[in-house]
N, C-alpha and C. Protein backbone atom coordinates (compact mmCIF):
# COMPACT_ATOMS: atom_id res chain seq x y z
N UNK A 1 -1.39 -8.80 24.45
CA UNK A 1 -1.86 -8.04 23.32
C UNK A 1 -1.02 -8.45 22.10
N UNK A 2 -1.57 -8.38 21.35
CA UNK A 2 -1.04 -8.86 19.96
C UNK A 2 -1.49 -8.21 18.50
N UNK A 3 -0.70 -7.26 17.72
CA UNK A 3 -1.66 -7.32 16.35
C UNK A 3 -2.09 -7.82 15.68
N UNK A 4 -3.29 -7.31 14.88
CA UNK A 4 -4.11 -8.20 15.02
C UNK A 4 -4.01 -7.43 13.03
N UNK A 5 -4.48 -6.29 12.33
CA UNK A 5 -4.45 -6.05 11.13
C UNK A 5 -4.94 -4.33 11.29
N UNK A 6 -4.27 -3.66 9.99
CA UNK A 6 -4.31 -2.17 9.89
C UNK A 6 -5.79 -2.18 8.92
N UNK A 7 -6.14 -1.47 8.92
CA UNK A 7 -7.83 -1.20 8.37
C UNK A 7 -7.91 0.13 7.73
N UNK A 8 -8.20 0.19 6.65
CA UNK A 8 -8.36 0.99 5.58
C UNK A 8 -9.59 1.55 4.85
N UNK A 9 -10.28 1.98 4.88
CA UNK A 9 -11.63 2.67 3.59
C UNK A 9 -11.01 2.26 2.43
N UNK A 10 -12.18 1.70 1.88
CA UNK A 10 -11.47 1.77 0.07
C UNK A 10 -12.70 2.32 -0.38
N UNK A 11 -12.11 3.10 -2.04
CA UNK A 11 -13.49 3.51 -2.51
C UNK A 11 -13.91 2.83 -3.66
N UNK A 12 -12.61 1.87 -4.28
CA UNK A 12 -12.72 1.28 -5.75
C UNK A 12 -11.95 0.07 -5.06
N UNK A 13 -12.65 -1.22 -4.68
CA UNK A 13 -12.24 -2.59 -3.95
C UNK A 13 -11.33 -3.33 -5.14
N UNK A 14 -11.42 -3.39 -6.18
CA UNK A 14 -11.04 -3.99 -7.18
C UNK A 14 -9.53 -3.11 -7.20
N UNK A 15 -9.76 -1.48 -7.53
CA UNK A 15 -8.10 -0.82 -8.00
C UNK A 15 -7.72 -1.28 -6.59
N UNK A 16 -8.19 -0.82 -5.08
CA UNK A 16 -7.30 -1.49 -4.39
C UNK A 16 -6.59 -2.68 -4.18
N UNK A 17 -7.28 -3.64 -3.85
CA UNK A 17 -6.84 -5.25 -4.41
C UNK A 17 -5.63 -4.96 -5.67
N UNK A 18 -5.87 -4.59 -6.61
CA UNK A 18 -4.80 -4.73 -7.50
C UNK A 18 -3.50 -4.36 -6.80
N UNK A 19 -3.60 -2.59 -6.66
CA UNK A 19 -2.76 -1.95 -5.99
C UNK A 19 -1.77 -2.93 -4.75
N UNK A 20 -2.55 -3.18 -3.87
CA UNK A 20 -2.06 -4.25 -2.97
C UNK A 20 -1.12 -4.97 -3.23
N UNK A 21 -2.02 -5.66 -4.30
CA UNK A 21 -1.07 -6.87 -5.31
C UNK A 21 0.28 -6.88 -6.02
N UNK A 22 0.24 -5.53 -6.49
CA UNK A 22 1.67 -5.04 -6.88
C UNK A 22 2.29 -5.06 -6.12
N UNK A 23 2.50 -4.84 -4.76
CA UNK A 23 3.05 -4.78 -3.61
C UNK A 23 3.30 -6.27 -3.06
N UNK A 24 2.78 -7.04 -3.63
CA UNK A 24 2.94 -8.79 -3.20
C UNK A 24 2.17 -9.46 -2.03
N UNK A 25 0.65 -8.47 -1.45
CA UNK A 25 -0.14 -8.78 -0.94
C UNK A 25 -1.35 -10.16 -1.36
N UNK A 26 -1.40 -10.81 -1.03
CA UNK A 26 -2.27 -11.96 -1.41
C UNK A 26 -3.95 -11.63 -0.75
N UNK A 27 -4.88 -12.20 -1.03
CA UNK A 27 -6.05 -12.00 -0.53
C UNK A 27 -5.66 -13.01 0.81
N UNK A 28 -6.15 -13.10 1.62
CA UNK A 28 -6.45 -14.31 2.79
C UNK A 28 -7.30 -14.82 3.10
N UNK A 29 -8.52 -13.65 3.16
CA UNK A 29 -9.89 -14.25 3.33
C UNK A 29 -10.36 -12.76 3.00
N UNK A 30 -11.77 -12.95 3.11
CA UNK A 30 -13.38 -12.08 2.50
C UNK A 30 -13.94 -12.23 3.56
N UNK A 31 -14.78 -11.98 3.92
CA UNK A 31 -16.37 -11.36 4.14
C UNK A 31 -16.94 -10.60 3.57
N UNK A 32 -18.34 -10.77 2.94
CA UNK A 32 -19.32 -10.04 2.82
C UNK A 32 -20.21 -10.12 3.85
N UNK A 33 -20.94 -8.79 3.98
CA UNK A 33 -21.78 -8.76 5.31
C UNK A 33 -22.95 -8.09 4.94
N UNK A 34 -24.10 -8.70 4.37
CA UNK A 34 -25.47 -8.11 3.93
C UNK A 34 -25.87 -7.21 4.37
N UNK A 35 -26.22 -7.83 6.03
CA UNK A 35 -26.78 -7.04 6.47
C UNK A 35 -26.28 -5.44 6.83
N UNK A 36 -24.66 -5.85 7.03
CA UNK A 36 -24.18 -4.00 6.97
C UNK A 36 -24.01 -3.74 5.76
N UNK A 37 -23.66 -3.92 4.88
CA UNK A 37 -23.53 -4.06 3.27
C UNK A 37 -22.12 -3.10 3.15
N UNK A 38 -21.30 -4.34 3.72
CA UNK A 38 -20.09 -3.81 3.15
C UNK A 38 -19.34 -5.44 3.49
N UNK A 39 -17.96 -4.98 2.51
CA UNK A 39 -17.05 -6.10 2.46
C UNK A 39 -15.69 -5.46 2.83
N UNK A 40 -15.48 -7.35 3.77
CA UNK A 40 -13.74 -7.25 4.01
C UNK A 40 -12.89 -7.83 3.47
N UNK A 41 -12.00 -7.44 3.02
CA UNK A 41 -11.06 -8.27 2.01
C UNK A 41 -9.46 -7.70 2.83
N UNK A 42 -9.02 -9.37 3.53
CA UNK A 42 -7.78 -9.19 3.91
C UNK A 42 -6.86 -9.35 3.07
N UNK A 43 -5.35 -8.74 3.55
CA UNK A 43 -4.87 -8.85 1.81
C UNK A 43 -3.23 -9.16 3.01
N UNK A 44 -2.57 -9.96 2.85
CA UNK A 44 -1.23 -9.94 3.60
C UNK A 44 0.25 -10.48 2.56
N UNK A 45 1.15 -10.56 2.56
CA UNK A 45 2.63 -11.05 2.51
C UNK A 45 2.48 -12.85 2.48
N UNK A 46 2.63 -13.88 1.66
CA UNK A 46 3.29 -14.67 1.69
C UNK A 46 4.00 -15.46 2.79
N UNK A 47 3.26 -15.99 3.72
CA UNK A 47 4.22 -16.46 5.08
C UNK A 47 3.61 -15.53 6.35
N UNK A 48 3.00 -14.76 5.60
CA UNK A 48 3.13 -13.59 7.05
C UNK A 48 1.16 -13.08 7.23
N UNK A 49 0.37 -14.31 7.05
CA UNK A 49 -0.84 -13.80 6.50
C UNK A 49 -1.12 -13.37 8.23
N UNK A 50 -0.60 -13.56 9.39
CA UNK A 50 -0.68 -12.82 10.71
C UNK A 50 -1.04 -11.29 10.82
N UNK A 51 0.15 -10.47 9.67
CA UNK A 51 -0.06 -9.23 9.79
C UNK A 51 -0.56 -8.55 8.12
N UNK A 52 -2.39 -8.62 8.50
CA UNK A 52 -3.04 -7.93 7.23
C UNK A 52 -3.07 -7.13 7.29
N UNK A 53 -3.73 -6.45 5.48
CA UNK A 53 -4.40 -5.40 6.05
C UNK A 53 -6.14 -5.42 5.66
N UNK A 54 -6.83 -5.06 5.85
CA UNK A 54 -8.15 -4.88 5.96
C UNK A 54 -8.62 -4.06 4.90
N UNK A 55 -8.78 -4.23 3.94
CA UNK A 55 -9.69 -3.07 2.86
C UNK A 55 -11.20 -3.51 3.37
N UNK A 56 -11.63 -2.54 3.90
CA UNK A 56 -13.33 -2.26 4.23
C UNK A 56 -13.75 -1.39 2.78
N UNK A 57 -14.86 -1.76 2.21
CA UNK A 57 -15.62 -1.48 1.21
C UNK A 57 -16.97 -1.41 1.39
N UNK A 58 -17.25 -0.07 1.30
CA UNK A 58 -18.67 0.23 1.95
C UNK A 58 -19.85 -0.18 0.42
N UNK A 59 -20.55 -0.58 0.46
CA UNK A 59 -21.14 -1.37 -0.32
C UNK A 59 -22.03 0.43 -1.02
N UNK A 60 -22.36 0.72 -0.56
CA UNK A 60 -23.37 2.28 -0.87
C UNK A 60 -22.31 3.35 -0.95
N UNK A 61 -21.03 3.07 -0.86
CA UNK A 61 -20.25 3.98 -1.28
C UNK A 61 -19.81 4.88 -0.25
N UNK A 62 -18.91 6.00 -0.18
CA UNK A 62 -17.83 6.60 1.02
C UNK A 62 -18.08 7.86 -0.23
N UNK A 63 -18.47 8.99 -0.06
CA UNK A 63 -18.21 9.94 -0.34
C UNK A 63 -17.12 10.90 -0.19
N UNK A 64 -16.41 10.21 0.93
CA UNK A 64 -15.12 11.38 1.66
C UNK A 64 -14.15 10.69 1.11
N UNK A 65 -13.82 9.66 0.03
CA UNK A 65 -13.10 9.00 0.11
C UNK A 65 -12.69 9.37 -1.71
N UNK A 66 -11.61 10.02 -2.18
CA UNK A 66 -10.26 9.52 -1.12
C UNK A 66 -9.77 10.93 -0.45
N UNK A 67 -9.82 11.14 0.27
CA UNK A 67 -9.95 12.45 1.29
C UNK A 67 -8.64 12.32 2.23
N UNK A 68 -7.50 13.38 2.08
CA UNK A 68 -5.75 13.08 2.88
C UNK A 68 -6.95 13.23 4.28
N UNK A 69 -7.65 13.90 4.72
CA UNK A 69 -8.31 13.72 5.95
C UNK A 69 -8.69 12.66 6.85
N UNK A 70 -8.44 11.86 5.92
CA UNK A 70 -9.27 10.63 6.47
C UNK A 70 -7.93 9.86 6.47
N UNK A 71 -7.03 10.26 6.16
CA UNK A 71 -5.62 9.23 5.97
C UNK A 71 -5.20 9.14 7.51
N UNK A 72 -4.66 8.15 8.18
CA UNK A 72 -4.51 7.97 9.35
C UNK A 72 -2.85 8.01 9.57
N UNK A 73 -2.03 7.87 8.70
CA UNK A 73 -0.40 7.88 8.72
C UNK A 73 -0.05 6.74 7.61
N UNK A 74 0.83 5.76 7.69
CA UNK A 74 1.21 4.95 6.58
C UNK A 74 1.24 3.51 7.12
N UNK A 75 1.46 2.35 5.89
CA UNK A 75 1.52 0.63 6.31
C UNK A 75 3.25 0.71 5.70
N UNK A 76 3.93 0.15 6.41
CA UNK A 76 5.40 0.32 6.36
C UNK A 76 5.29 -1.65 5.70
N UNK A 77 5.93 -1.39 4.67
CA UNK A 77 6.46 -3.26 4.56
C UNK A 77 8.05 -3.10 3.57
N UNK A 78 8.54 -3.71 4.05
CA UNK A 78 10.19 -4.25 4.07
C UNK A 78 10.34 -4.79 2.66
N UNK A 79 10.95 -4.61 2.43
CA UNK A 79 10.96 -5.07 0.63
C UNK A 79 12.73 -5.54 0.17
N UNK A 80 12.74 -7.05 -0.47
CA UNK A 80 14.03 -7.37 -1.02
C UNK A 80 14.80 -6.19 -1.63
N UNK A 81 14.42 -5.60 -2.58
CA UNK A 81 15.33 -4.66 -3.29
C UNK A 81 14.47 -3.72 -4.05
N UNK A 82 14.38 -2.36 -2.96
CA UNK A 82 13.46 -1.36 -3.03
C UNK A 82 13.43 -0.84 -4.69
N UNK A 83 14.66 -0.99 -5.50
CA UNK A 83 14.85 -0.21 -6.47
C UNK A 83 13.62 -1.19 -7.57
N UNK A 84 14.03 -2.70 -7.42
CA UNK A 84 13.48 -3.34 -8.17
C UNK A 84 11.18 -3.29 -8.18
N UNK A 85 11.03 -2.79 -6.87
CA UNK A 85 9.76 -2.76 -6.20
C UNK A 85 9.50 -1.43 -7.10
N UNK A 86 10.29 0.00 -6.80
CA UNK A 86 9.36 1.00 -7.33
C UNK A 86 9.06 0.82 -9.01
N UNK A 87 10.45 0.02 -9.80
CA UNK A 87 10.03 -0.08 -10.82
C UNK A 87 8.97 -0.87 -10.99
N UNK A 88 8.78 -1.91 -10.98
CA UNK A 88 7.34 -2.64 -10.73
C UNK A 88 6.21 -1.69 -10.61
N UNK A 89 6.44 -0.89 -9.23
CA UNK A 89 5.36 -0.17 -9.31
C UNK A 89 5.04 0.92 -10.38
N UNK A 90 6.16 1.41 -10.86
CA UNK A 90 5.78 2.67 -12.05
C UNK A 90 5.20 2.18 -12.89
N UNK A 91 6.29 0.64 -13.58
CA UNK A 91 5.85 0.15 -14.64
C UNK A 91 4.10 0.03 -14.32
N UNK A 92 3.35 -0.19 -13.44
CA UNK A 92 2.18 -0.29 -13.53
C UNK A 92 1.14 0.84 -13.08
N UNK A 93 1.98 1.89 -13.36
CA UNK A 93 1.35 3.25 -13.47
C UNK A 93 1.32 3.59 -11.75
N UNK A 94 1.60 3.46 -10.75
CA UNK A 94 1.97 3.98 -9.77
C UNK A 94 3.17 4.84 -9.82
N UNK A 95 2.17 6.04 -9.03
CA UNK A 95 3.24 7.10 -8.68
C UNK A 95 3.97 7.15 -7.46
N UNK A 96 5.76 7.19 -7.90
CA UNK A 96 6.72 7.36 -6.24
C UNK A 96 6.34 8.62 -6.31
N UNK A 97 5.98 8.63 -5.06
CA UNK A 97 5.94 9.98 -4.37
C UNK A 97 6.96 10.45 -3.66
N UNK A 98 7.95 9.46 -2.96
CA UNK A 98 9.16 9.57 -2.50
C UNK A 98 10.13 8.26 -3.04
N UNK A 99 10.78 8.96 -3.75
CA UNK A 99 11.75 7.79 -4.94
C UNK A 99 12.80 7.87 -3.99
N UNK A 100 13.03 6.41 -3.87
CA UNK A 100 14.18 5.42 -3.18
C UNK A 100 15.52 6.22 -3.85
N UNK A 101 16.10 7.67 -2.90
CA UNK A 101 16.91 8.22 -3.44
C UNK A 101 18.37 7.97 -3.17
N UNK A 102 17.85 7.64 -1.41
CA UNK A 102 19.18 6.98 -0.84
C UNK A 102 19.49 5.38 -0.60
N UNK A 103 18.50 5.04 -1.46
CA UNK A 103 18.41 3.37 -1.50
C UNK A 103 17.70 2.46 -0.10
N UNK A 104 17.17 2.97 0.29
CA UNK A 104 16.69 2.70 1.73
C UNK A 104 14.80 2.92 1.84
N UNK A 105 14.54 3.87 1.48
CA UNK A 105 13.08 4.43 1.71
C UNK A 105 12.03 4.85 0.42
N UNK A 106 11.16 4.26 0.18
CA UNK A 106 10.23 4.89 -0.52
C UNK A 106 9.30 5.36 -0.04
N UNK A 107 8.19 5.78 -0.64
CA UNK A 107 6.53 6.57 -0.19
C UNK A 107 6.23 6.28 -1.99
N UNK A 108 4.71 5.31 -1.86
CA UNK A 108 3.67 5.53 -2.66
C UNK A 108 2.50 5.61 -2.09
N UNK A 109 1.42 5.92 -2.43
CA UNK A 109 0.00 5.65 -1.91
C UNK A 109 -0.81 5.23 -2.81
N UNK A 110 -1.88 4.34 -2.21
CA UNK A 110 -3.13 3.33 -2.28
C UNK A 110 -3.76 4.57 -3.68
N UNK A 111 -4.81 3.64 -4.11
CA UNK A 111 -6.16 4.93 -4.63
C UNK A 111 -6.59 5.55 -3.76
N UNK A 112 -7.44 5.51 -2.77
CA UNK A 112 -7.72 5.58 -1.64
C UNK A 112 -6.82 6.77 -0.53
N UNK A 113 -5.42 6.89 -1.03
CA UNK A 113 -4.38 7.70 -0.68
C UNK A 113 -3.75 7.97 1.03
N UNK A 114 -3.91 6.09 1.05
CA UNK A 114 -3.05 5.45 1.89
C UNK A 114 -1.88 5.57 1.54
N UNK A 115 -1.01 6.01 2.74
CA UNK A 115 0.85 6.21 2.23
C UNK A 115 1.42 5.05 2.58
N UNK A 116 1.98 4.30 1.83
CA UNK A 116 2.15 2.69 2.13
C UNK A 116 4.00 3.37 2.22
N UNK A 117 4.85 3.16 2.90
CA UNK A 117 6.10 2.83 3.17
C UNK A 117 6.64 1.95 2.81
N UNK A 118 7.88 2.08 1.77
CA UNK A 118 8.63 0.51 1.30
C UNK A 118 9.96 0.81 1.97
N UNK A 119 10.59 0.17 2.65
CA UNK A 119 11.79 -0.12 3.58
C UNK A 119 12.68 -0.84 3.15
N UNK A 120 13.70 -0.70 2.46
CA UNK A 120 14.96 -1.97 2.06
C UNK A 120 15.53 -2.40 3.05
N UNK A 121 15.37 -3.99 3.07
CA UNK A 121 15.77 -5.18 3.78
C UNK A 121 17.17 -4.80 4.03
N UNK A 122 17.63 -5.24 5.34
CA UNK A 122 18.89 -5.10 5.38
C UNK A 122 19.28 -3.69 5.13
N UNK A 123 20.96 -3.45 4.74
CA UNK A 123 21.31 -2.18 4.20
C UNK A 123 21.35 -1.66 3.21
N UNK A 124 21.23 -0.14 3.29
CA UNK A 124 20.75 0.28 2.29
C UNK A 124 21.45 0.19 0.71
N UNK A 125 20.80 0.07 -0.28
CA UNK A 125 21.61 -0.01 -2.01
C UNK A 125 22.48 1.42 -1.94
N UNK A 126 23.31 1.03 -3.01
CA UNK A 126 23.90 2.03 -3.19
C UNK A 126 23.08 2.75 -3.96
N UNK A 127 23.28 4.28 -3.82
CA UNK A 127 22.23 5.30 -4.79
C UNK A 127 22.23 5.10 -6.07
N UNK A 128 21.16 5.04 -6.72
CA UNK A 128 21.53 4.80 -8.38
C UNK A 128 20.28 5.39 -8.92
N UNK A 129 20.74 5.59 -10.55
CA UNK A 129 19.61 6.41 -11.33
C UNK A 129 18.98 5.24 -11.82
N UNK A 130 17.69 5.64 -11.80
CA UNK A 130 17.22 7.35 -12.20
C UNK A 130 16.89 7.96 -10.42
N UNK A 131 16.47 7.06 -9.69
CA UNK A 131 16.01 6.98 -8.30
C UNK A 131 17.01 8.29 -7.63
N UNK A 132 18.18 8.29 -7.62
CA UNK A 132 18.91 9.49 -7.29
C UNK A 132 18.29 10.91 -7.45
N UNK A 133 18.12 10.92 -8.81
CA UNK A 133 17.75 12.35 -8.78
C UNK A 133 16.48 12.36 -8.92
N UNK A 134 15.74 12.04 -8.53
CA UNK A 134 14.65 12.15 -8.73
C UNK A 134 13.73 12.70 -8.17
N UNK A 135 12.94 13.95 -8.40
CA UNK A 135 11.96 14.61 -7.46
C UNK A 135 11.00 13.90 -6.99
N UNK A 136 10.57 14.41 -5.52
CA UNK A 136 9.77 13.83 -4.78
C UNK A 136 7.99 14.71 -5.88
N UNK A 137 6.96 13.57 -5.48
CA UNK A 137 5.57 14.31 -6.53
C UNK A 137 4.38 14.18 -5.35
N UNK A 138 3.91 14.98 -4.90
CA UNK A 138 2.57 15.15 -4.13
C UNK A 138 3.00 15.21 -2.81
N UNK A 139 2.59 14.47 -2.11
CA UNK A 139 2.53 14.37 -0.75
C UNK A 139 2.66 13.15 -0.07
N UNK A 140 3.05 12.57 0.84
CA UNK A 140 3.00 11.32 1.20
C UNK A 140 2.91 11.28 2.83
């Protein structure tokens, strides 16, 4: 047995893809599929296109989506220097939901409101602002 890729609902294929992208996901490959009328768009890491993830895009649309119900738990990926990642991500209007307080762990989520996990490589940074004090926002 072997993994194979984590699989996701999207409801806006494009904000996801972006979203992804901030994160340093690359496309890998597509499918479109007429006849079910939806598309797959794998999206993986640089070196590591083994472990994707799957944005499924229902072509007629997901009504439940983005629904915490439908959230299945989180995609955990390892990151050079977590502090430098959430800024990236704010700067592009992503919300930490759990700010890298002890230098080790974040929580953001997808549009879609996938809880993606960022993990610092190695050991953890030393605590630093603004990330220290910083309140946790929603849910993750």
């Amino acid at each position: 047995m072997r993994y194979l890729h984590t699989m996701v609902r999207v409801k806006d294929l494009e904000a996801s893809m972006k979203f992804y992208g901030l994160l340093g996901l690359k496309e890998t490959r597509r499918w479109d599929n007429e006849g079910g009328r939806f598309t797959l768009v794998f999206m993986a890491p640089d070196g590591q296109e083994e472990c994707p993830v799957e944005l499924t895009y229902n072509w007629d649309g997901d009504d439940a989506l983005p629904d915490d119900s439908r959230n299945f738990g989180h995609l955990a990926y390892e990151v050079e220097n977590i502090y430098e990642m959430c800024q990236h991500l704010a700067d592009n209007g992503v919300v930490i939901n759990r700010p890298p307080r002890d230098g080790w762990m974040a929580f953001v989520k997808s549009p879609d409101n996938v809880s993606i996990e960022l993990l610092q490589a190695g050991e953890a940074l030393a605590p630093a602002e603004p990330w220290s004090s910083m309140e946790n926002t929603g849910t993750w």
